[in-house]
N, C-alpha and C. Protein backbone atom coordinates (compact mmCIF):
# COMPACT_ATOMS: atom_id res chain seq x y z
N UNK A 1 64.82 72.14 -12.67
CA UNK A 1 63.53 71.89 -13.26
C UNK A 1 63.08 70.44 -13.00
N UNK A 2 63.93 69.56 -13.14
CA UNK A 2 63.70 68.36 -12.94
C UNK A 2 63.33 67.79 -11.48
N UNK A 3 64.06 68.55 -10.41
CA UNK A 3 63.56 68.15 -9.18
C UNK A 3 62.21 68.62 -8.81
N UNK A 4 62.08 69.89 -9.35
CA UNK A 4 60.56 70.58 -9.03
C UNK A 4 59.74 70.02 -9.25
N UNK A 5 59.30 69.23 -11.00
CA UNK A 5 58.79 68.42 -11.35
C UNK A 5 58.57 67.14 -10.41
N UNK A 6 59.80 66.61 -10.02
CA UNK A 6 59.54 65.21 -9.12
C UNK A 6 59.06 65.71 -7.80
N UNK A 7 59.38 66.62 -7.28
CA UNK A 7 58.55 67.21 -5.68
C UNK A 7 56.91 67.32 -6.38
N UNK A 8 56.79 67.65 -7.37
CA UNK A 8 55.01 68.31 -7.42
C UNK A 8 54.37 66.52 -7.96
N UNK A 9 55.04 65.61 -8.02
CA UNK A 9 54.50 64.65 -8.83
C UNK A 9 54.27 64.04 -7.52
N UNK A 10 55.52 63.83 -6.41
CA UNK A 10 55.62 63.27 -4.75
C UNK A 10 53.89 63.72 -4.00
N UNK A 11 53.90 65.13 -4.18
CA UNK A 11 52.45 66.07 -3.33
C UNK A 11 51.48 65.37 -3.63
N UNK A 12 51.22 65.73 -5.28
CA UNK A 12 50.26 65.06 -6.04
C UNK A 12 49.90 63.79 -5.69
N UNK A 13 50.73 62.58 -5.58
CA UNK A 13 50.12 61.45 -5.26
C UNK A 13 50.51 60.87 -3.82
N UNK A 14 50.96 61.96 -3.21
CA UNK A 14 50.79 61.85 -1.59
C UNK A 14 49.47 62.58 -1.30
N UNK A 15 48.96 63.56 -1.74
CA UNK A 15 47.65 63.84 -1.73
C UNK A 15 46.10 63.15 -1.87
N UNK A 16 46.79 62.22 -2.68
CA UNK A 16 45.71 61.32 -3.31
C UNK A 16 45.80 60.26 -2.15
N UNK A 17 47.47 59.67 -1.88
CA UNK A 17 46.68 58.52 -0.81
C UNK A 17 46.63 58.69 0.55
N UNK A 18 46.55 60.50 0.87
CA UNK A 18 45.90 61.00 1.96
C UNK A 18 44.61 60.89 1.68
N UNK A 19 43.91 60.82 1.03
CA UNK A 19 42.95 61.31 0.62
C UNK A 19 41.76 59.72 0.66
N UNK A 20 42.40 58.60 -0.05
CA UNK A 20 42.10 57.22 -0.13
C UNK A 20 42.34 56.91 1.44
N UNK A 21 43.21 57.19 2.21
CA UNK A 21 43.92 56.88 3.58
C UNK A 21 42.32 56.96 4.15
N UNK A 22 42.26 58.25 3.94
CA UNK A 22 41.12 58.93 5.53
C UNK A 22 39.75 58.27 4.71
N UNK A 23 39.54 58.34 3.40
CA UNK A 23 38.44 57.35 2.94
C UNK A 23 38.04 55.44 3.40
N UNK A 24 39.13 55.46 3.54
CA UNK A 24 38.90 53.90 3.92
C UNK A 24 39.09 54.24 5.99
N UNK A 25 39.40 54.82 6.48
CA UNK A 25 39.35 54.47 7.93
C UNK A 25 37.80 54.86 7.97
N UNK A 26 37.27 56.05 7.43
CA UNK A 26 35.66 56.22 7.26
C UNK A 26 34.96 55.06 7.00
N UNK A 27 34.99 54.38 6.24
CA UNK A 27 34.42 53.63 5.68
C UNK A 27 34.40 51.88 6.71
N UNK A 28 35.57 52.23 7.63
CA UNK A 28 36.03 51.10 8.29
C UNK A 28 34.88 51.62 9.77
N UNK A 29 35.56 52.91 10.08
CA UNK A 29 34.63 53.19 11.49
C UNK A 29 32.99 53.09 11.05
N UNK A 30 32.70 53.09 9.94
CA UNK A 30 31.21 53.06 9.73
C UNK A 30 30.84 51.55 9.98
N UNK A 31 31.60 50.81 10.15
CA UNK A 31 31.34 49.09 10.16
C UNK A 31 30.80 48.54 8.77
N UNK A 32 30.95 49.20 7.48
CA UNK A 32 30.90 48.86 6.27
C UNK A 32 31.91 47.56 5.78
N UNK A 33 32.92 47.71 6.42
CA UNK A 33 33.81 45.97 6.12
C UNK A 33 33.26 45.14 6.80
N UNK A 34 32.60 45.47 7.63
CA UNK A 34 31.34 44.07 8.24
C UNK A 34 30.34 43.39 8.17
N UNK A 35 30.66 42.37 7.25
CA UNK A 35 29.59 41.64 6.91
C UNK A 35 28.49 41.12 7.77
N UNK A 36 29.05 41.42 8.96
CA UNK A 36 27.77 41.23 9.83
C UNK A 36 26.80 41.85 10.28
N UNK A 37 27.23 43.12 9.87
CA UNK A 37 26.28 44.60 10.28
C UNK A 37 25.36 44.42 9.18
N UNK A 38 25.76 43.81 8.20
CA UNK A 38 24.23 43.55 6.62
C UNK A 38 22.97 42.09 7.22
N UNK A 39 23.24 41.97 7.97
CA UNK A 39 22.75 40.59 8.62
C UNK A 39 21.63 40.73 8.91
N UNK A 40 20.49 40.39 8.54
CA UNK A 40 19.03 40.65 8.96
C UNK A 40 18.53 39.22 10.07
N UNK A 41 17.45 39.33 10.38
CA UNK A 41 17.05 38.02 10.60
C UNK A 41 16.01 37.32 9.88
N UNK A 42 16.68 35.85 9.61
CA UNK A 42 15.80 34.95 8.97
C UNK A 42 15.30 33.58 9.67
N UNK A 43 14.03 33.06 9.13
CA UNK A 43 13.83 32.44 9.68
C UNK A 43 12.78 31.76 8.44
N UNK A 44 13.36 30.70 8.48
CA UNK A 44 12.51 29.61 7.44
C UNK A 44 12.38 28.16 7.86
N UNK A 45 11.10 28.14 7.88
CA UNK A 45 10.60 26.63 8.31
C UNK A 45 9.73 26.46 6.92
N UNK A 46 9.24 24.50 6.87
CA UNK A 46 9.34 23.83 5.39
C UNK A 46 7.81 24.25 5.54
N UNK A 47 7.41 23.91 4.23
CA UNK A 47 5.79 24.43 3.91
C UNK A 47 4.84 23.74 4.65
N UNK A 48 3.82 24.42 4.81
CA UNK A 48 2.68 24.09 6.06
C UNK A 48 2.88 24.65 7.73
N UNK A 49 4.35 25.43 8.14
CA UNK A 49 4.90 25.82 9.11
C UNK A 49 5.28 27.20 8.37
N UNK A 50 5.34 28.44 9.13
CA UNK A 50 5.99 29.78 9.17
C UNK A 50 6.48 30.28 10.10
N UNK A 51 7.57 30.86 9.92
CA UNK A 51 7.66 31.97 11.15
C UNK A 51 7.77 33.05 10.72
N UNK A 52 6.56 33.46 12.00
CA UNK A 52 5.94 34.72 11.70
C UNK A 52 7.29 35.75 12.18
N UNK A 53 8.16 35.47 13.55
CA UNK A 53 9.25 36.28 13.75
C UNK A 53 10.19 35.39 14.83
N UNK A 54 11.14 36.35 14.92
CA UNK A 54 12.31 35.28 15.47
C UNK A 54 13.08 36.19 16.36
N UNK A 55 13.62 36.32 17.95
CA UNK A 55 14.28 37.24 17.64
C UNK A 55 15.26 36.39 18.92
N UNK A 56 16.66 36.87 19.48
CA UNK A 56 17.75 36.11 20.20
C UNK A 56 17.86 37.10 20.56
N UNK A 57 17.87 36.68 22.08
CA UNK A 57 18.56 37.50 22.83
C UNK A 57 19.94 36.89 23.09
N UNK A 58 20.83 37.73 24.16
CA UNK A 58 22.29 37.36 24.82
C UNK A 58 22.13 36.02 25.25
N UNK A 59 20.98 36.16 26.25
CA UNK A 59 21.51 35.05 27.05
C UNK A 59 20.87 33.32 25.84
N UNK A 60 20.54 33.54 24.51
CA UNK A 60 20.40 32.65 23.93
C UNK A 60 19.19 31.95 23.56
N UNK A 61 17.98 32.81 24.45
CA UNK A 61 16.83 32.53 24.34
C UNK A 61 16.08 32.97 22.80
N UNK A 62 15.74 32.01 22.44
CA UNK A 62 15.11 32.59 21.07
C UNK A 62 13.56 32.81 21.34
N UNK A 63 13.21 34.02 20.91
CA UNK A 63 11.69 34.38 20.94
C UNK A 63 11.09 33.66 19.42
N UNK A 64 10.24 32.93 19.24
CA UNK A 64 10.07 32.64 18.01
C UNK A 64 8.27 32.42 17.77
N UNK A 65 7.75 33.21 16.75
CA UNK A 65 6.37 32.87 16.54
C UNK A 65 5.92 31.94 15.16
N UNK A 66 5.65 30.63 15.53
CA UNK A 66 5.35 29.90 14.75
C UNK A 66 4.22 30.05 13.88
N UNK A 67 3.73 30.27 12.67
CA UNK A 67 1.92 29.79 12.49
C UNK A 67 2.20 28.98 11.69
N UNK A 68 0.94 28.42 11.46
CA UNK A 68 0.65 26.90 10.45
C UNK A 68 -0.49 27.47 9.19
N UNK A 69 0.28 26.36 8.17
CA UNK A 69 -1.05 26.77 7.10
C UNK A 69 -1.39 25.00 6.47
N UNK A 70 -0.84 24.09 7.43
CA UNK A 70 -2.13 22.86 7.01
C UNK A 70 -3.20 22.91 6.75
N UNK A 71 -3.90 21.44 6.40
CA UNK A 71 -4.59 21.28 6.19
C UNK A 71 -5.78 21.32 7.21
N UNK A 72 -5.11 21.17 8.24
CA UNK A 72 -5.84 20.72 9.40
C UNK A 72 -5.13 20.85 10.70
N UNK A 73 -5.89 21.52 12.00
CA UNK A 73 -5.30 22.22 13.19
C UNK A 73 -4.13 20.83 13.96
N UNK A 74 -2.69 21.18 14.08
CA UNK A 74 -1.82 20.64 14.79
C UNK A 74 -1.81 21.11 16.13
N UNK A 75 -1.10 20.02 16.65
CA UNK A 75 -0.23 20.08 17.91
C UNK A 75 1.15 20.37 18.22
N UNK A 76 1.67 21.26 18.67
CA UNK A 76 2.97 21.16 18.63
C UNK A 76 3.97 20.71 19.92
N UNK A 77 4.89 19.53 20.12
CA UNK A 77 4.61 19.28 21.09
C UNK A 77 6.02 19.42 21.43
N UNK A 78 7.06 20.01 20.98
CA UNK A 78 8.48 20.71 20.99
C UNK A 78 9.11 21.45 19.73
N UNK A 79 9.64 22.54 20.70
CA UNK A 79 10.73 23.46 19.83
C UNK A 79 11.79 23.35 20.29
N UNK A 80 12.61 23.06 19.09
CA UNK A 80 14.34 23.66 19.79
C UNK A 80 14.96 23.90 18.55
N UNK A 81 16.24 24.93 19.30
CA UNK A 81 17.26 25.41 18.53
C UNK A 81 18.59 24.93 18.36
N UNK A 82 19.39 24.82 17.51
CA UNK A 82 20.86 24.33 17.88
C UNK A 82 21.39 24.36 16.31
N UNK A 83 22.80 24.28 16.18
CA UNK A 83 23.35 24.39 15.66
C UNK A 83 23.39 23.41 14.43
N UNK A 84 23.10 22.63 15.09
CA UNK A 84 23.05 21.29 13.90
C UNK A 84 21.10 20.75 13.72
N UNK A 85 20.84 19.83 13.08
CA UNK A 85 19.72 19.35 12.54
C UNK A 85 19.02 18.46 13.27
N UNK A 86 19.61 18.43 14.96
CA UNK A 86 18.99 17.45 15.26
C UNK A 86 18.50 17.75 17.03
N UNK A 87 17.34 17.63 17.10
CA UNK A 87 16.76 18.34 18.57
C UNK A 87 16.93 18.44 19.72
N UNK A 88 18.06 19.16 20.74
CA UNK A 88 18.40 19.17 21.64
C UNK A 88 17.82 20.27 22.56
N UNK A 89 17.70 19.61 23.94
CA UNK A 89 17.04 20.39 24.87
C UNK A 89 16.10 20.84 24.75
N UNK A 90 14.84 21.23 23.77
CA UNK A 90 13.91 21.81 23.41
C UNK A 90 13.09 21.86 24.74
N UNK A 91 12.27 23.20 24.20
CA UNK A 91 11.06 23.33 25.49
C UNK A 91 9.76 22.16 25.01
N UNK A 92 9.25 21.26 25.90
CA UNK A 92 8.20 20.63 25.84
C UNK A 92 6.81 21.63 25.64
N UNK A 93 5.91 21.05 24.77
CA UNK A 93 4.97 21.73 24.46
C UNK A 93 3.86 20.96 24.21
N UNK A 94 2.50 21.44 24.65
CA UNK A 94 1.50 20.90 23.88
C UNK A 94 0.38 22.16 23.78
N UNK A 95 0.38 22.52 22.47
CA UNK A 95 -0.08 24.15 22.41
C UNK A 95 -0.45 23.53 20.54
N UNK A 96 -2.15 23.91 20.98
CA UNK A 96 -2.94 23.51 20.07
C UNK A 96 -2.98 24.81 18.84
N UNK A 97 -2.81 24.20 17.83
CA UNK A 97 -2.66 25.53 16.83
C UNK A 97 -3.88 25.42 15.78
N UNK A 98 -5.03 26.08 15.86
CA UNK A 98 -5.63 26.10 14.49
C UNK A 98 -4.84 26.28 12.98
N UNK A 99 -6.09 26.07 11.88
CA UNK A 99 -5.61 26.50 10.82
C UNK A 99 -5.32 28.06 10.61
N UNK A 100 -4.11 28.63 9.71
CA UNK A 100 -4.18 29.89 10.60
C UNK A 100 -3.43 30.36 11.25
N UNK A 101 -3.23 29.51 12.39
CA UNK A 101 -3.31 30.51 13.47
C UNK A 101 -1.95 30.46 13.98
N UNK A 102 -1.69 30.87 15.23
CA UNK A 102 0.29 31.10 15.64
C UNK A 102 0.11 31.08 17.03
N UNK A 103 1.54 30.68 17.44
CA UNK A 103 1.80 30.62 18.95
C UNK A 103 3.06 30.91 19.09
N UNK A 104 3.20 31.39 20.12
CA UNK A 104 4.91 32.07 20.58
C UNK A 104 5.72 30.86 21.56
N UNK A 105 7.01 30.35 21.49
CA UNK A 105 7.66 29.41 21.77
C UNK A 105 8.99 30.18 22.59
N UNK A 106 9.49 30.13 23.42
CA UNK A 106 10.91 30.64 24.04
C UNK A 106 11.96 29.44 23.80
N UNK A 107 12.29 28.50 23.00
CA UNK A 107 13.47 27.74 23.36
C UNK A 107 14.62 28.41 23.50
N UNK A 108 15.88 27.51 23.98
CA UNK A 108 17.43 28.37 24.45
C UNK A 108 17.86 28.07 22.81
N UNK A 109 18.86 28.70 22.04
CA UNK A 109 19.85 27.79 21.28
C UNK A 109 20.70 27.20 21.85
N UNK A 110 21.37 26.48 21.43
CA UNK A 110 22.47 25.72 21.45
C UNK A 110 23.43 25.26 20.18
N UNK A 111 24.52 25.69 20.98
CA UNK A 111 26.11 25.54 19.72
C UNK A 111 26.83 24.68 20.09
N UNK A 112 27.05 23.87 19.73
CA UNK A 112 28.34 22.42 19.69
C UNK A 112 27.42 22.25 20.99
N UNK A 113 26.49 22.22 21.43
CA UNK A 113 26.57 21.07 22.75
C UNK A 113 26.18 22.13 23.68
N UNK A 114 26.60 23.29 23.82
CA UNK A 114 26.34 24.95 24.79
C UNK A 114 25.46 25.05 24.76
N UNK A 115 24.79 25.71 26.04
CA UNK A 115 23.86 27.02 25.64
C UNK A 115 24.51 27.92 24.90
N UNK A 116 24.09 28.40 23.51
CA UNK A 116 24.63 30.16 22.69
C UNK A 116 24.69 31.24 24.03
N UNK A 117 25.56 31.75 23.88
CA UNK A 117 25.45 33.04 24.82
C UNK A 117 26.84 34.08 23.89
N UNK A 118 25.62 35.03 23.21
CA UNK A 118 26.50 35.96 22.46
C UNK A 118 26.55 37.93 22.85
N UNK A 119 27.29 37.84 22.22
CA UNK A 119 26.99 39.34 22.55
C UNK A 119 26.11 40.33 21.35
N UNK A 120 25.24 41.37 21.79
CA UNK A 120 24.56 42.17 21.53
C UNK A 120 25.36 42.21 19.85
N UNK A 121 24.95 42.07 18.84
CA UNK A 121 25.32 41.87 17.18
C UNK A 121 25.80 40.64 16.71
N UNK A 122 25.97 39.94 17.93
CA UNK A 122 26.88 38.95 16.85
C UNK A 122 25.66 38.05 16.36
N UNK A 123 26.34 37.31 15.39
CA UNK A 123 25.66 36.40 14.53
C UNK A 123 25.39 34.66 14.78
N UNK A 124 23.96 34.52 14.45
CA UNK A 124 23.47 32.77 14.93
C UNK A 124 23.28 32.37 13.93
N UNK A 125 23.89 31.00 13.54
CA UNK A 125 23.70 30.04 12.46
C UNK A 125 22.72 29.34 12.63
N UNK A 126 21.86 28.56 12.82
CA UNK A 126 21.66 27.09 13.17
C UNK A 126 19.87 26.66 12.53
N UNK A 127 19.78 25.91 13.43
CA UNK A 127 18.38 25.16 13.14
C UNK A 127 17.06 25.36 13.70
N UNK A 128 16.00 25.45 13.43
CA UNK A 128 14.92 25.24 14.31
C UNK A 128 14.25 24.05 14.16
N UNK A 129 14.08 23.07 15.63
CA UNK A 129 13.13 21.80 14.90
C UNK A 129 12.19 22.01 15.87
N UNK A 130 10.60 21.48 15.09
CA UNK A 130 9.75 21.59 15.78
C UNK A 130 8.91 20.42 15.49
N UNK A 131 8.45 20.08 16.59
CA UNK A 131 7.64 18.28 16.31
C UNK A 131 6.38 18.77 16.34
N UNK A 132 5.54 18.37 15.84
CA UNK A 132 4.25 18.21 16.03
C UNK A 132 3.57 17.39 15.42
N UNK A 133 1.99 16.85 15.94
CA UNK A 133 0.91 16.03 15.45
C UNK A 133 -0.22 17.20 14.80
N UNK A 134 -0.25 16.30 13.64
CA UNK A 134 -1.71 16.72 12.71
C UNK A 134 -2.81 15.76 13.49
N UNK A 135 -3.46 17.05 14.43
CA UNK A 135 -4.65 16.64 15.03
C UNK A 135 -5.95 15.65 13.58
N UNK A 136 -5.68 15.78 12.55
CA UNK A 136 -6.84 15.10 12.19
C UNK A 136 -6.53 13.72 11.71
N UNK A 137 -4.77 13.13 11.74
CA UNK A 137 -4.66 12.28 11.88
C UNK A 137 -3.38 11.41 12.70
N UNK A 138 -3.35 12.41 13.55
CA UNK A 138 -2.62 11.73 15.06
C UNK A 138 -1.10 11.52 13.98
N UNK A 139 -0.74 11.61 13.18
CA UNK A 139 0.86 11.48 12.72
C UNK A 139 1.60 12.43 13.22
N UNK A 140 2.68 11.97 14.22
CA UNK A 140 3.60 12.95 14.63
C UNK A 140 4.35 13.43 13.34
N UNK A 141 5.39 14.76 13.14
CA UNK A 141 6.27 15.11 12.36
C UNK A 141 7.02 15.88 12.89
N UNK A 142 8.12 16.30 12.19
CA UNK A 142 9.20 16.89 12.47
C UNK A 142 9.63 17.62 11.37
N UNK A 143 9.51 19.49 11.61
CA UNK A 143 10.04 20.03 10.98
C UNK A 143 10.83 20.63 11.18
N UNK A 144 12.25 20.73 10.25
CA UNK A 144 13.21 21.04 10.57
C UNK A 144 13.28 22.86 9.66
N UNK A 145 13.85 23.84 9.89
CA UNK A 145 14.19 25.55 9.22
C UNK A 145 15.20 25.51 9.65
N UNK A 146 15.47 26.82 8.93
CA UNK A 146 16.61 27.44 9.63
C UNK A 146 16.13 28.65 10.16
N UNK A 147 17.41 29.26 11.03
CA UNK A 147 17.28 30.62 11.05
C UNK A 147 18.98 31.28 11.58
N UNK A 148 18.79 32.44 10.88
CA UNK A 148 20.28 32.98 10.63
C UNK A 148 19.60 34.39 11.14
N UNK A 149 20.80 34.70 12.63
CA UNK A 149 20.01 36.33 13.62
C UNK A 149 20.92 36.48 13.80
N UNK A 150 20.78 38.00 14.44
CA UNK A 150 22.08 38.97 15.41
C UNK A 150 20.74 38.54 16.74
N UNK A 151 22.07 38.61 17.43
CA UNK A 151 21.40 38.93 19.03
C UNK A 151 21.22 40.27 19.01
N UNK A 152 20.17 40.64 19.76
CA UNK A 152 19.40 42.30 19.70
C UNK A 152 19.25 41.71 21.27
N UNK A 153 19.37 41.44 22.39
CA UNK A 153 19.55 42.33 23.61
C UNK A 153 19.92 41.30 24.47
């Protein structure tokens, strides 16, 4: 009697962590332990600057659409991306922006010093800085966002 008992108690909770077993490899092949599969893209620049969208490709190129809501129509006269807060390589620009209004920018990112070159999901930390002059009183500035992406192609 006593062994029967201990064989049906063995099934019983060998059943169960068959059961938890094949639940968690599900849950694993779904890419649910991946915090990177929850990863949207963001993109925040400081007030008077927006981005309208953002997107990275592989080879590191960021698609990014800026608009402005100053006071008064800017100039923007570089974008760049990188890892840290401070402006490397950026594409030169002089692309007049009403109040309003938006313009599309291609800079590369850059990580420690690299061009970024990731693969199709993985994840970008870093910065966007963008200089520009307030056409109504010639003061250059510098705004610094962030933006946090998966590469999509």
């Amino acid at each position: 009697m006593r062994s029967q008992s201990a064989i049906e108690y063995l099934v019983t909770y060998g059943w169960a962590l068959l059961i938890i077993a094949i639940a968690l490899i599900a849950i694993t092949a779904f890419g649910l332990f991946n915090p990177g599969g929850f990863v949207g893209n963001s993109c925040v620049l400081p007030n008077g600057l927006s981005c309208k969208s953002a997107i990275l490709s592989s080879n590191g190129m960021l698609t990014i659409n800026i608009g402005q809501e100053t006071s008064s129509p800017i100039k923007i006269t570089e974008v760049s991306c990188n890892s840290n807060q401070t402006a490397y390589d950026g594409i030169s620009a002089s692309v007049n922006i009403n109040i309003n209004g938006n313009a599309t920018f291609t800079p590369f990112c850059y990580y420690a010093g690299n061009q970024f070159n990731g693969k199709i999901g993985q994840v970008y930390h870093g910065f966007v800085i963008v200089n520009y002059t307030s056409q109504s009183s010639s003061i250059s500035q510098q705004a610094i966002g962030t933006f946090v992406g998966k590469v999509q192609n």
